[in-house]
PDB file of N, CA and C in Angstrom:
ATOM      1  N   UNK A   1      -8.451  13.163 -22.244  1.00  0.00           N
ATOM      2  CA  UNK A   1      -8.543  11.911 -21.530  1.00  0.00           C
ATOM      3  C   UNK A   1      -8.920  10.816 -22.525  1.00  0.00           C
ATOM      4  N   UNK A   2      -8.256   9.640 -22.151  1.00  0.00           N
ATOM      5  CA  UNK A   2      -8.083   8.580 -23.432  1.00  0.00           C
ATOM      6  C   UNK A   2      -9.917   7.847 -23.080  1.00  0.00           C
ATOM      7  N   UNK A   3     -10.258   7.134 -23.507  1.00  0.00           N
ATOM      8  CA  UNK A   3     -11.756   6.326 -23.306  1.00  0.00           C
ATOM      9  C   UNK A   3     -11.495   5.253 -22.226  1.00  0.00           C
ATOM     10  N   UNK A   4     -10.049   4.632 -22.409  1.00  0.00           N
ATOM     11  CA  UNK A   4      -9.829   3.784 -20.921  1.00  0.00           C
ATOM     12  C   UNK A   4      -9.998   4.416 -19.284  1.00  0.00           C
ATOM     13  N   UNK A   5      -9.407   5.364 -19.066  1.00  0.00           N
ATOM     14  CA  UNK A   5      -9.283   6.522 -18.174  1.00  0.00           C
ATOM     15  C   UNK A   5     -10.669   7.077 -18.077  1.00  0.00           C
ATOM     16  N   UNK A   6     -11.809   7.420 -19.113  1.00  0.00           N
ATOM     17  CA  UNK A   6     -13.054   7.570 -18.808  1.00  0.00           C
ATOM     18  C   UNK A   6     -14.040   6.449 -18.244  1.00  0.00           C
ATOM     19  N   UNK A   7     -13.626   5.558 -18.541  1.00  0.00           N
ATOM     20  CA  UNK A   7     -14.241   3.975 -18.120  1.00  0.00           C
ATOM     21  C   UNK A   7     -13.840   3.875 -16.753  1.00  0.00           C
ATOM     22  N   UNK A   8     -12.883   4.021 -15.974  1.00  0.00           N
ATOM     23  CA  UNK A   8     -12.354   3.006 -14.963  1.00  0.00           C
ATOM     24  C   UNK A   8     -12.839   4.574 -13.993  1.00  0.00           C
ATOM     25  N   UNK A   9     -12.899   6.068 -14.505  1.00  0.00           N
ATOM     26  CA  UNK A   9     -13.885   6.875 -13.627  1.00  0.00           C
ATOM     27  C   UNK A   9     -14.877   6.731 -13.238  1.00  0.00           C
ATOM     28  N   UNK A  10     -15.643   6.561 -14.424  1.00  0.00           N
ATOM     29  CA  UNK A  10     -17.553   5.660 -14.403  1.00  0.00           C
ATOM     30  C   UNK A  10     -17.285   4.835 -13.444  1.00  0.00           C
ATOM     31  N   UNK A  11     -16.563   3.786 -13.479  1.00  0.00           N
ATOM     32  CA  UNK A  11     -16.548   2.394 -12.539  1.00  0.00           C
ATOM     33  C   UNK A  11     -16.182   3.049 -11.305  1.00  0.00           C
ATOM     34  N   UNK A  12     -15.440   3.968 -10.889  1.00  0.00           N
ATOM     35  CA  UNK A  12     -15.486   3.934  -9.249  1.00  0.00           C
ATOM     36  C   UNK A  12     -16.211   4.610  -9.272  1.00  0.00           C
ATOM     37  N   UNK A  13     -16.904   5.827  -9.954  1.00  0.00           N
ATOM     38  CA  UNK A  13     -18.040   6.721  -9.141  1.00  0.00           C
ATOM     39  C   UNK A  13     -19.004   5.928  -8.969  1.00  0.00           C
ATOM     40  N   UNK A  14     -18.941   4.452  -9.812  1.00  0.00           N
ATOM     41  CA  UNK A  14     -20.733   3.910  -9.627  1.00  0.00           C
ATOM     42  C   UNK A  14     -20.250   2.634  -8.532  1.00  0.00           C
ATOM     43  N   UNK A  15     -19.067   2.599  -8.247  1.00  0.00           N
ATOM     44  CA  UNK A  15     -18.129   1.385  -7.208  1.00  0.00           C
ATOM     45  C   UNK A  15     -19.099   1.602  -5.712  1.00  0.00           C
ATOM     46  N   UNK A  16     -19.148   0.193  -5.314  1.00  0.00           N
ATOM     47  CA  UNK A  16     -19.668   0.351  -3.438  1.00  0.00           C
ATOM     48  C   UNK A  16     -17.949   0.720  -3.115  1.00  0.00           C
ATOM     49  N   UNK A  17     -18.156   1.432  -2.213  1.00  0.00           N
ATOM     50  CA  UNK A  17     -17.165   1.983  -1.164  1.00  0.00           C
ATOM     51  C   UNK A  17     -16.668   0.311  -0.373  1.00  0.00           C
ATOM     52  N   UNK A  18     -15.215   0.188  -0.153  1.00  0.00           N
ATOM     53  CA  UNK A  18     -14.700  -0.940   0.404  1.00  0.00           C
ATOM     54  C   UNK A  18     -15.676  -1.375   1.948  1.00  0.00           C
ATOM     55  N   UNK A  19     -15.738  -0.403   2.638  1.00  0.00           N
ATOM     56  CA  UNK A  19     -15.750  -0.719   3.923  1.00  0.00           C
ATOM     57  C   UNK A  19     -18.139  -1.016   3.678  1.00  0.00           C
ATOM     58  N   UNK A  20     -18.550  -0.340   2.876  1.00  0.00           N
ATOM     59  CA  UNK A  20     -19.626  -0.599   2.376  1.00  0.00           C
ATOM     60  C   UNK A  20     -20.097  -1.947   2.245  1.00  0.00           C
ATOM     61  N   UNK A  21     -18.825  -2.493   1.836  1.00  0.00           N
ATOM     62  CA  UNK A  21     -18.865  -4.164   1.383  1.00  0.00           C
ATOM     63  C   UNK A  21     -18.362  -5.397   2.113  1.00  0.00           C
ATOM     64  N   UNK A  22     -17.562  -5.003   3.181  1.00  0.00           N
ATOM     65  CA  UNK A  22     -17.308  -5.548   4.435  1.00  0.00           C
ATOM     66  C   UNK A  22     -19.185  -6.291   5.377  1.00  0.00           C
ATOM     67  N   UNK A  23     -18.593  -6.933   5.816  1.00  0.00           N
ATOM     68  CA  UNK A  23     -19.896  -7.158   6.714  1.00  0.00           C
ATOM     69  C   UNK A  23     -19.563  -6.740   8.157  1.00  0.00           C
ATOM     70  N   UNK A  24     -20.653  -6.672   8.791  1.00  0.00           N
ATOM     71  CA  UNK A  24     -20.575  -6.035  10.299  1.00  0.00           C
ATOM     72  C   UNK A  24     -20.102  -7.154  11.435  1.00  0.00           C
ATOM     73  N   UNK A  25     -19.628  -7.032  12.588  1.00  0.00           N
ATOM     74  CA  UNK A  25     -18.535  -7.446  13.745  1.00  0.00           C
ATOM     75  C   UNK A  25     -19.954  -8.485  14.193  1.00  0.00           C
ATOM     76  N   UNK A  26     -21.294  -8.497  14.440  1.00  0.00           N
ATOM     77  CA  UNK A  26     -21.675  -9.384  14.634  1.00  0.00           C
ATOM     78  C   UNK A  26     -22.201 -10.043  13.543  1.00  0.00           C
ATOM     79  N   UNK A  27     -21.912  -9.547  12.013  1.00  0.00           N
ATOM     80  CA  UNK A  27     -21.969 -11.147  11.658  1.00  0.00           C
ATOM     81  C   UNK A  27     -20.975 -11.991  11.312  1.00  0.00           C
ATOM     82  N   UNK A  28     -19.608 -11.164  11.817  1.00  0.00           N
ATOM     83  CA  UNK A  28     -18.944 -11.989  11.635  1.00  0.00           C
ATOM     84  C   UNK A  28     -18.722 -12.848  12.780  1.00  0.00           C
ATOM     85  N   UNK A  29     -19.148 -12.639  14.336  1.00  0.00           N
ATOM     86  CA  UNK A  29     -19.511 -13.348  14.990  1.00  0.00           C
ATOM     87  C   UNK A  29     -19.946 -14.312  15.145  1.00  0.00           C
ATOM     88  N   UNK A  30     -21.514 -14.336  13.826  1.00  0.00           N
ATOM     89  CA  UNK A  30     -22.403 -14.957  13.623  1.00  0.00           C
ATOM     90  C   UNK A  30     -22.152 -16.392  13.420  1.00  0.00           C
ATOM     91  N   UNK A  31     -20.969 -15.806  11.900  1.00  0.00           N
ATOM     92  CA  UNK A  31     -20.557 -16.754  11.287  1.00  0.00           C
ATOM     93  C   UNK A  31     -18.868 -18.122  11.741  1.00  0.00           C
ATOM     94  N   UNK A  32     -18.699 -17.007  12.590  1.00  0.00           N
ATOM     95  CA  UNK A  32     -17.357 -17.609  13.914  1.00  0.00           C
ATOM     96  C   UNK A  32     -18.655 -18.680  14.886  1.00  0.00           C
ATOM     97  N   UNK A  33     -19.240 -18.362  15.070  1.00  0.00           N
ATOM     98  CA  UNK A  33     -20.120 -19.618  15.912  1.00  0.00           C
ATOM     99  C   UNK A  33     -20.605 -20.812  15.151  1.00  0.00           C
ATOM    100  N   UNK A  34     -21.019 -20.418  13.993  1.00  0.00           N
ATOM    101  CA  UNK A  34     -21.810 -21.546  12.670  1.00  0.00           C
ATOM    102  C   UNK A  34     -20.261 -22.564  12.845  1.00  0.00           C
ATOM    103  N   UNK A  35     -19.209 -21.916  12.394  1.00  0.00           N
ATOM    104  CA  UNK A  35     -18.602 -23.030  12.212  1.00  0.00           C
ATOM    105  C   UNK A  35     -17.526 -23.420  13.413  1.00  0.00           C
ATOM    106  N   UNK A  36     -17.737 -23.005  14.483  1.00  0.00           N
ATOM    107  CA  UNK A  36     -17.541 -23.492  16.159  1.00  0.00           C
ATOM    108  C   UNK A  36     -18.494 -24.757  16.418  1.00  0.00           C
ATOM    109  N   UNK A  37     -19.645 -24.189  15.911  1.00  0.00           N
ATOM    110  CA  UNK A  37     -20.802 -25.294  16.615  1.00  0.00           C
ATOM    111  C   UNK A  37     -20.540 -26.605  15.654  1.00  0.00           C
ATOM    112  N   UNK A  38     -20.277 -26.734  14.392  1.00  0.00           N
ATOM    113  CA  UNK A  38     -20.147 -27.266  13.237  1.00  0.00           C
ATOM    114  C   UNK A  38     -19.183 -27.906  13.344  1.00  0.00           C
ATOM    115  N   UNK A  39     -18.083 -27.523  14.254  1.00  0.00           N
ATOM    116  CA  UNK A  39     -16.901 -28.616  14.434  1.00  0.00           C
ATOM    117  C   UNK A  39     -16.809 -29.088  15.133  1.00  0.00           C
ATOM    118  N   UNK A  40     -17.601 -28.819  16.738  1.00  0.00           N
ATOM    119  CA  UNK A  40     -17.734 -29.302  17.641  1.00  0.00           C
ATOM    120  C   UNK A  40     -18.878 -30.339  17.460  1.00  0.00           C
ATOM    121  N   UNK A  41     -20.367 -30.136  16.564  1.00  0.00           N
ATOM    122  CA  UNK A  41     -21.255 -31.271  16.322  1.00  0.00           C
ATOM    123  C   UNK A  41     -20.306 -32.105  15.883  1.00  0.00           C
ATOM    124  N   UNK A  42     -20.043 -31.863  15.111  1.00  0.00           N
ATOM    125  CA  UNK A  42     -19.236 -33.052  14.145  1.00  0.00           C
ATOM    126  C   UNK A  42     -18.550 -34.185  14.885  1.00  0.00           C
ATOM    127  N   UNK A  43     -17.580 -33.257  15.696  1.00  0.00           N
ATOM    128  CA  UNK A  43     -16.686 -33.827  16.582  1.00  0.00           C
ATOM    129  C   UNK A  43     -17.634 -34.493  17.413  1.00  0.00           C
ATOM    130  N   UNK A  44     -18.293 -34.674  18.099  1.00  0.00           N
ATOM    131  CA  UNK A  44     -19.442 -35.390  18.956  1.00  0.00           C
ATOM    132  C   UNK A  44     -20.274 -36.918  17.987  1.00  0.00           C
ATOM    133  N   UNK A  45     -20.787 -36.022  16.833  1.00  0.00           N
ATOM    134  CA  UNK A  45     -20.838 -37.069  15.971  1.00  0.00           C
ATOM    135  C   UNK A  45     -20.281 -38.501  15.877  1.00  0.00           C
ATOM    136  N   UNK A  46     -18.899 -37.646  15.322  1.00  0.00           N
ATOM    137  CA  UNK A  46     -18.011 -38.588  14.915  1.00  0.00           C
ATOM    138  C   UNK A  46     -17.289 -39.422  15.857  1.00  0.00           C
ATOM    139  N   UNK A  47     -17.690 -39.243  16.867  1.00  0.00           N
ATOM    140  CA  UNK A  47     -17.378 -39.781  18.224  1.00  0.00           C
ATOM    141  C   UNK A  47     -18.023 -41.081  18.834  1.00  0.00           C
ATOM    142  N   UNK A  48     -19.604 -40.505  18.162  1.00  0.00           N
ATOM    143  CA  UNK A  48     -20.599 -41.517  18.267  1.00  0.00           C
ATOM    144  C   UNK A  48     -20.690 -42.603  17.710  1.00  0.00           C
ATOM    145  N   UNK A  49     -20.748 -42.122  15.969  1.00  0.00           N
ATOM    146  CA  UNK A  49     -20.593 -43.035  15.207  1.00  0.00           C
ATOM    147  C   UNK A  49     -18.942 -44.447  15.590  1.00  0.00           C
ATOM    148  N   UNK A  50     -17.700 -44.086  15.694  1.00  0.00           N
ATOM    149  CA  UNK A  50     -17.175 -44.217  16.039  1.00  0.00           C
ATOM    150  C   UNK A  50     -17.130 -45.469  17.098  1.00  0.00           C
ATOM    151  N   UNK A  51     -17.927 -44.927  17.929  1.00  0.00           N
ATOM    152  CA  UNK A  51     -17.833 -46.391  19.190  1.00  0.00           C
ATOM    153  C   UNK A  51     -19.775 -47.148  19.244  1.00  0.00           C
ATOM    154  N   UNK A  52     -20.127 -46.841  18.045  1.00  0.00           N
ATOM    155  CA  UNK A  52     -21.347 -47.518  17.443  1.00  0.00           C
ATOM    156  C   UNK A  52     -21.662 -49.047  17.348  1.00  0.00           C
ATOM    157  N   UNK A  53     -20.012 -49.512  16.571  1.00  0.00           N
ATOM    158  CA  UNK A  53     -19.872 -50.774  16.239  1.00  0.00           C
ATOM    159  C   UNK A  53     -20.713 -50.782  14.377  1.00  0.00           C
ATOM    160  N   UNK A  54     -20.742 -49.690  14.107  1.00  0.00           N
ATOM    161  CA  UNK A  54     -21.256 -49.302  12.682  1.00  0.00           C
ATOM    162  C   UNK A  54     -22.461 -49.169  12.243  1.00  0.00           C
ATOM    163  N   UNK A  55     -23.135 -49.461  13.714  1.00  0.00           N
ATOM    164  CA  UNK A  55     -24.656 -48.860  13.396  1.00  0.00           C
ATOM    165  C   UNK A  55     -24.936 -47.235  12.653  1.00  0.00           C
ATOM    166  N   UNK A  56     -23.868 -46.363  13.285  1.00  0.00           N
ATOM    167  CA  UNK A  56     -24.174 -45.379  12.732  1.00  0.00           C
ATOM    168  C   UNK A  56     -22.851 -44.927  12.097  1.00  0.00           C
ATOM    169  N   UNK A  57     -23.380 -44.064  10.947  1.00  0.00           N
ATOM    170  CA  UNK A  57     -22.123 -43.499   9.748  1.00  0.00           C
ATOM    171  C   UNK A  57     -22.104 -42.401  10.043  1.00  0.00           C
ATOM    172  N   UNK A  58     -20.891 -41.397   9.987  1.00  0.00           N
ATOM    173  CA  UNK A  58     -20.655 -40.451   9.716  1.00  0.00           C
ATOM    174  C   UNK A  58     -19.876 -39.656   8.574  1.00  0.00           C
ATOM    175  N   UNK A  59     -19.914 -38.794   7.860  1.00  0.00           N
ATOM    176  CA  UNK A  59     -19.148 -38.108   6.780  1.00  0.00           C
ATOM    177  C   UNK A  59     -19.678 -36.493   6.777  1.00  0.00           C
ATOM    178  N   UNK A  60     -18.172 -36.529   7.466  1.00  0.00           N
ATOM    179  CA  UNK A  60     -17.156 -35.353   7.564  1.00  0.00           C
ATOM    180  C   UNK A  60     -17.938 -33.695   6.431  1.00  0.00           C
ATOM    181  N   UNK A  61     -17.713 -34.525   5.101  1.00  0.00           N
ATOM    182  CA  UNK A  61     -17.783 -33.539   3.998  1.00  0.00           C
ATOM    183  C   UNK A  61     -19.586 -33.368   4.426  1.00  0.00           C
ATOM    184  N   UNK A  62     -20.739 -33.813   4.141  1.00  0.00           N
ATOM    185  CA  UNK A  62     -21.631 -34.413   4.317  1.00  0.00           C
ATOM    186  C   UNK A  62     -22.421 -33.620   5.817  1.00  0.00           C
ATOM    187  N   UNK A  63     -22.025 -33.677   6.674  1.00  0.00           N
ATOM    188  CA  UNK A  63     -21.876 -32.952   7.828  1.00  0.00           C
ATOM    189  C   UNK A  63     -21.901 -31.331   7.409  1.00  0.00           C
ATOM    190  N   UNK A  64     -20.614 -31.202   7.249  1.00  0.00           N
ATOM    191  CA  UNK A  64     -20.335 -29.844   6.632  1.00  0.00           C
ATOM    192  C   UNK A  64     -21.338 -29.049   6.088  1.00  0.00           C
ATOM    193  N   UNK A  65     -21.724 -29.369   4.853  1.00  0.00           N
ATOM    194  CA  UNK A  65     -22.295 -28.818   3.901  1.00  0.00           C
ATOM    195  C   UNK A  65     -23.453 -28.931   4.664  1.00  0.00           C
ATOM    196  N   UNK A  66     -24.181 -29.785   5.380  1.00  0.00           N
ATOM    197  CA  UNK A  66     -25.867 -29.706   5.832  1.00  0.00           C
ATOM    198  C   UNK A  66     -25.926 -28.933   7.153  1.00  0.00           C
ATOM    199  N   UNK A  67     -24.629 -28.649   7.983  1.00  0.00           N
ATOM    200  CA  UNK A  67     -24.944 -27.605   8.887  1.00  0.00           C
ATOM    201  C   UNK A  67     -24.902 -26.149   8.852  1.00  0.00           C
ATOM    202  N   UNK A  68     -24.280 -26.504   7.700  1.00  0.00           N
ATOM    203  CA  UNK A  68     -24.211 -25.154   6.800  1.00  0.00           C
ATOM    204  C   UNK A  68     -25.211 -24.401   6.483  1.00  0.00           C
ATOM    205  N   UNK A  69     -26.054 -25.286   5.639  1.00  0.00           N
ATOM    206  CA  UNK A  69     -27.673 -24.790   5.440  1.00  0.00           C
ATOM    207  C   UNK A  69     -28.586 -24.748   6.493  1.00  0.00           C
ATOM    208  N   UNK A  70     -28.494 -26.080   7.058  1.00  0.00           N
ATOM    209  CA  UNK A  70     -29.797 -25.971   8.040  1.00  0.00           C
ATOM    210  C   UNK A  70     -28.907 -24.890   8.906  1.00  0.00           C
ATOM    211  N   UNK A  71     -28.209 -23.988   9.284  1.00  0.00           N
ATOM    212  CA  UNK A  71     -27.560 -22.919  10.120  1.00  0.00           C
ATOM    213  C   UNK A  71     -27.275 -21.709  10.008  1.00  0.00           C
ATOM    214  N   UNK A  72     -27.900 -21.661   8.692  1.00  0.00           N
ATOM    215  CA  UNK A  72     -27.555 -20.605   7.392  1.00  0.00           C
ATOM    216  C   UNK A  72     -28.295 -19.070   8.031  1.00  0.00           C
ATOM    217  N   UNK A  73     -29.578 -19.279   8.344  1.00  0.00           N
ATOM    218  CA  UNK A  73     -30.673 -17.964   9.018  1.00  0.00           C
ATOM    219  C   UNK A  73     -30.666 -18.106  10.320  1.00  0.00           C
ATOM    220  N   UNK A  74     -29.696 -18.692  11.114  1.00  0.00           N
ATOM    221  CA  UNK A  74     -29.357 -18.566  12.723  1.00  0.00           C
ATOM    222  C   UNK A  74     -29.222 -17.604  13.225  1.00  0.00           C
ATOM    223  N   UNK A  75     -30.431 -16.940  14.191  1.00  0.00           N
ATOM    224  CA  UNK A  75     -28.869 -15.439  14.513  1.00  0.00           C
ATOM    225  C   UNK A  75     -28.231 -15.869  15.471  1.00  0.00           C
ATOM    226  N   UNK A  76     -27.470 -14.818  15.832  1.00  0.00           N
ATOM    227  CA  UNK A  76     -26.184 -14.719  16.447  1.00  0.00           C
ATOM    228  C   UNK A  76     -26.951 -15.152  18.220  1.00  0.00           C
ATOM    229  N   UNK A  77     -27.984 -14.809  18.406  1.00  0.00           N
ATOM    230  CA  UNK A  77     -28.221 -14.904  19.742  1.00  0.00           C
ATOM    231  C   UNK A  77     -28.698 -16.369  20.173  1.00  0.00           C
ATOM    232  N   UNK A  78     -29.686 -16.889  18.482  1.00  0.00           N
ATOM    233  CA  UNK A  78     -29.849 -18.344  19.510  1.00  0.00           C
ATOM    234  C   UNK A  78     -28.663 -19.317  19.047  1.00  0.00           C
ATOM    235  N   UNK A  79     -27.641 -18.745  18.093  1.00  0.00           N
ATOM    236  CA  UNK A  79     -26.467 -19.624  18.320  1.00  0.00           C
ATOM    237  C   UNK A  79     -25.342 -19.471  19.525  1.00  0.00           C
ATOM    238  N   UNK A  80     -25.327 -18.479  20.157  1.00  0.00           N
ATOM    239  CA  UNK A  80     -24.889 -18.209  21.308  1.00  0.00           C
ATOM    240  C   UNK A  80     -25.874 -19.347  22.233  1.00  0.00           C
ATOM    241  N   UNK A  81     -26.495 -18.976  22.322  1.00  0.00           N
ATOM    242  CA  UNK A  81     -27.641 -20.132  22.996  1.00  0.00           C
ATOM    243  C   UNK A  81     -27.227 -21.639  23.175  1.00  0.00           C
ATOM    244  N   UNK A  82     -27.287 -22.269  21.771  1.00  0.00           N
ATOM    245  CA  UNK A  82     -26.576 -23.492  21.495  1.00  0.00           C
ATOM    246  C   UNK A  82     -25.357 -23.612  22.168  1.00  0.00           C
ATOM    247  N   UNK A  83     -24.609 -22.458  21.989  1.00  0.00           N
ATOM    248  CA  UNK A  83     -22.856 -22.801  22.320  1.00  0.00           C
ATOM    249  C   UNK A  83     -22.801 -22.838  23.900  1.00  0.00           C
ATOM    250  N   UNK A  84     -23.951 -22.150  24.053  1.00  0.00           N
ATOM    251  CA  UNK A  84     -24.029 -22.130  25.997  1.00  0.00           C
ATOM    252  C   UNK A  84     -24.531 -23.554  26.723  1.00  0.00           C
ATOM    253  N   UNK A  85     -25.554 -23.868  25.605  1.00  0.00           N
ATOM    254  CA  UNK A  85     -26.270 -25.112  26.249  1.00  0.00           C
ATOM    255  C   UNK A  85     -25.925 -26.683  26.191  1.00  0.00           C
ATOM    256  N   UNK A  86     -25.309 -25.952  24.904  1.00  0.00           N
ATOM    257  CA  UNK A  86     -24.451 -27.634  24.508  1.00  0.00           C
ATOM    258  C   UNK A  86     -23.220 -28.169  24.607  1.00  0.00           C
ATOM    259  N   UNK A  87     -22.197 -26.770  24.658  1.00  0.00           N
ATOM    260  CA  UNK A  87     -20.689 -26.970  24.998  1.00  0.00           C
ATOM    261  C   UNK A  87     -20.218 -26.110  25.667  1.00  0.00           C
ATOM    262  N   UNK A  88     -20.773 -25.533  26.538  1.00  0.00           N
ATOM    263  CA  UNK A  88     -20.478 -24.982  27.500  1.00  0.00           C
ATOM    264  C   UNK A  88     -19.774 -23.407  27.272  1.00  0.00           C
ATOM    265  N   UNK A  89     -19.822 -23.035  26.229  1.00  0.00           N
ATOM    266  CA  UNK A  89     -19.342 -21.503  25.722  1.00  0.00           C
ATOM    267  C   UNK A  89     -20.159 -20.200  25.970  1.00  0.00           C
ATOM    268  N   UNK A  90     -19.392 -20.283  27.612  1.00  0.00           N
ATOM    269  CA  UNK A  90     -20.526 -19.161  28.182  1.00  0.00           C
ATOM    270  C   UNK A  90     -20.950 -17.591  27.224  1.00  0.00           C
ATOM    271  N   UNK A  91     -19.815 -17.112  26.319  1.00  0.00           N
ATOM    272  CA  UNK A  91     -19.821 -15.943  25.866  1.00  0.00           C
ATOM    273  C   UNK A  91     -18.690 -15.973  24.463  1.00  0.00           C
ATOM    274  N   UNK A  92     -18.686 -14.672  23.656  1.00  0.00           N
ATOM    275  CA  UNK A  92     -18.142 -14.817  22.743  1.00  0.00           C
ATOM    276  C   UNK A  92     -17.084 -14.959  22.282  1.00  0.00           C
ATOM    277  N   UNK A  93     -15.804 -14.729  23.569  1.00  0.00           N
ATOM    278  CA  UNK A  93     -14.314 -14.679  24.139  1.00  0.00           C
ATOM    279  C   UNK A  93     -14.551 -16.257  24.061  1.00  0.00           C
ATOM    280  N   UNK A  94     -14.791 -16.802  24.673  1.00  0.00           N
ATOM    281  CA  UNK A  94     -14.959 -18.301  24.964  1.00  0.00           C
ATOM    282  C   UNK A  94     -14.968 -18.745  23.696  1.00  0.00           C
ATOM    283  N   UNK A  95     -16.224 -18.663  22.756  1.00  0.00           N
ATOM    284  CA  UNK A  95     -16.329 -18.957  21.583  1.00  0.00           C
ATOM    285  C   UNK A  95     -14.848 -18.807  20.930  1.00  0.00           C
ATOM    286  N   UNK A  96     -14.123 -17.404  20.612  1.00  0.00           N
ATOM    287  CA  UNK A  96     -13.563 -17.311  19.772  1.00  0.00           C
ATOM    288  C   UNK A  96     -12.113 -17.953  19.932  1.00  0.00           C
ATOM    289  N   UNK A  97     -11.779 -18.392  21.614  1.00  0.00           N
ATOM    290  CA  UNK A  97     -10.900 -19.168  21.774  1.00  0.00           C
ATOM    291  C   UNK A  97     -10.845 -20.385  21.359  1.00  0.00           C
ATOM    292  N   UNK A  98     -12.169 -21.223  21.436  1.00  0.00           N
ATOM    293  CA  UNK A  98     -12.420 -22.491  21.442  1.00  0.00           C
ATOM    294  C   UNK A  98     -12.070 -22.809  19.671  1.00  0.00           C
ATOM    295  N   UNK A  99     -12.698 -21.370  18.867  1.00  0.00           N
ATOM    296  CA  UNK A  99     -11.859 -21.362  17.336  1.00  0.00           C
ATOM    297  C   UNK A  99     -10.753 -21.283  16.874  1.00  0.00           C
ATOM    298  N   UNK A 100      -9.391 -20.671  17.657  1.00  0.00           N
ATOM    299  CA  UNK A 100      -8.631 -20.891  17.727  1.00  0.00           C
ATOM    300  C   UNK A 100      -7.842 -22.536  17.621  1.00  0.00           C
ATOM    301  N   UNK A 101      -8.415 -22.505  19.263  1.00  0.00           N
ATOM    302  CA  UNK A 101      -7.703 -24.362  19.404  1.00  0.00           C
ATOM    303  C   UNK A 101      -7.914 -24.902  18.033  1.00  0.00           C
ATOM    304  N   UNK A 102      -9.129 -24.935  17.744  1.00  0.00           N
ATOM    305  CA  UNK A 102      -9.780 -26.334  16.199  1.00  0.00           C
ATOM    306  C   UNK A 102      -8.982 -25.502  15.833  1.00  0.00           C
ATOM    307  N   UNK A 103      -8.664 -24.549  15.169  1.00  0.00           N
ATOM    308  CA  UNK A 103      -7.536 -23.953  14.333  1.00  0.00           C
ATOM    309  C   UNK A 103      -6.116 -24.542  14.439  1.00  0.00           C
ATOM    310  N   UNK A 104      -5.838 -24.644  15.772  1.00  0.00           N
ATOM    311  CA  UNK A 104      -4.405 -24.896  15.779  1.00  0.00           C
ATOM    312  C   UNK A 104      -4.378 -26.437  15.191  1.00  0.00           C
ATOM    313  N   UNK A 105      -5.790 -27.023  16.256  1.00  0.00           N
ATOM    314  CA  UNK A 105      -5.473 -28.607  15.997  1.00  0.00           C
ATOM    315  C   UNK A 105      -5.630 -29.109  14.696  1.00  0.00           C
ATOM    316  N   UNK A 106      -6.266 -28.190  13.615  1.00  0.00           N
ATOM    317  CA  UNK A 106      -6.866 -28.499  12.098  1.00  0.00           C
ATOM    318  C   UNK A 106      -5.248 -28.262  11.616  1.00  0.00           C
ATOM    319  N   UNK A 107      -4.321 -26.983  11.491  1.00  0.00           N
ATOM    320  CA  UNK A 107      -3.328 -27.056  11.248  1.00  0.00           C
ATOM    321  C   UNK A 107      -2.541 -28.231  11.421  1.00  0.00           C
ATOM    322  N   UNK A 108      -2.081 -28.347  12.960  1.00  0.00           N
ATOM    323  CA  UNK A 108      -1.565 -29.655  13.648  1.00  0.00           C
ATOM    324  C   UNK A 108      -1.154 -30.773  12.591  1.00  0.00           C
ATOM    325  N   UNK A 109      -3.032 -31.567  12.462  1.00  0.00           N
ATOM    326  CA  UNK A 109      -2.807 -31.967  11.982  1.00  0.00           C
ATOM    327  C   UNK A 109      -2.525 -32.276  10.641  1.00  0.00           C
ATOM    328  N   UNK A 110      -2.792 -31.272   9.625  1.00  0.00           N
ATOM    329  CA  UNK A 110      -2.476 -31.030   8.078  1.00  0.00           C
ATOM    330  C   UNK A 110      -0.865 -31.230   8.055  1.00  0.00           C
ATOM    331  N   UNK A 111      -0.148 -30.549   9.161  1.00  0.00           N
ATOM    332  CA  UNK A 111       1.210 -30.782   9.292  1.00  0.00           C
ATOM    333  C   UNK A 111       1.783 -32.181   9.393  1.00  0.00           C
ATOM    334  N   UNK A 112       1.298 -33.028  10.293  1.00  0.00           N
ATOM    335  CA  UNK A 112       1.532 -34.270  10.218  1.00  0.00           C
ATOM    336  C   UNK A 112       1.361 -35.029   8.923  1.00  0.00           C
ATOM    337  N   UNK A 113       0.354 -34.773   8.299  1.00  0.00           N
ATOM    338  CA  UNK A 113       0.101 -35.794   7.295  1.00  0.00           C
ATOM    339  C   UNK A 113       0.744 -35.660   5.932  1.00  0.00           C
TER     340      UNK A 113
END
């Protein structure tokens, strides 16, 4: 056996297993709500700001990145919580539809422009 062929053995016996390295169905849940709630704040936001008369600013990028963090150690149950109390997303079907739509409509519009 050549020294390349002994190397790339070492590396998978000491390798995490694929599915090892996957994350689990509720956090990917978790993380399907962070950025549900995140497009829907926004969208509310930017709604506000919007018919303000310019009292208040909004930015998009700016938004993003800070709900990100401040949303970062959320679990899954009191962001379910939020999605129940604030936009009406009784459960996680609900949720994952409502990701869809912003999906289609984020496409949508990339297509137009």
């Amino acid at each position: 056996m050549n020294n390349s062929t002994e190397i790339k053995g070492e590396q998978m016996a000491t390798a995490t297993k694929a599915l090892d390295r996957v994350i689990s169905i509720d956090e990917k849940r978790r993380l399907m709500l962070i950025e549900v709630l995140r497009e829907e704040s926004g969208r509310e936001l930017e709604a506000q700001a919007r018919f303000s008369n310019g009292e208040i600013e909004f930015d998009w990028k700016e938004h993003n990145v800070q709900f990100r963090i401040d949303y970062a150690d959320t679990s899954l149950k009191e962001l379910l919580e939020y999605a129940r109390k604030l936009y009406g997303l009784a459960d996680i079907d609900t949720v994952r539809e409502r990701r869809a739509k912003h999906k289609a409509q984020i496409r949508a519009r990339l297509e137009r422009n």
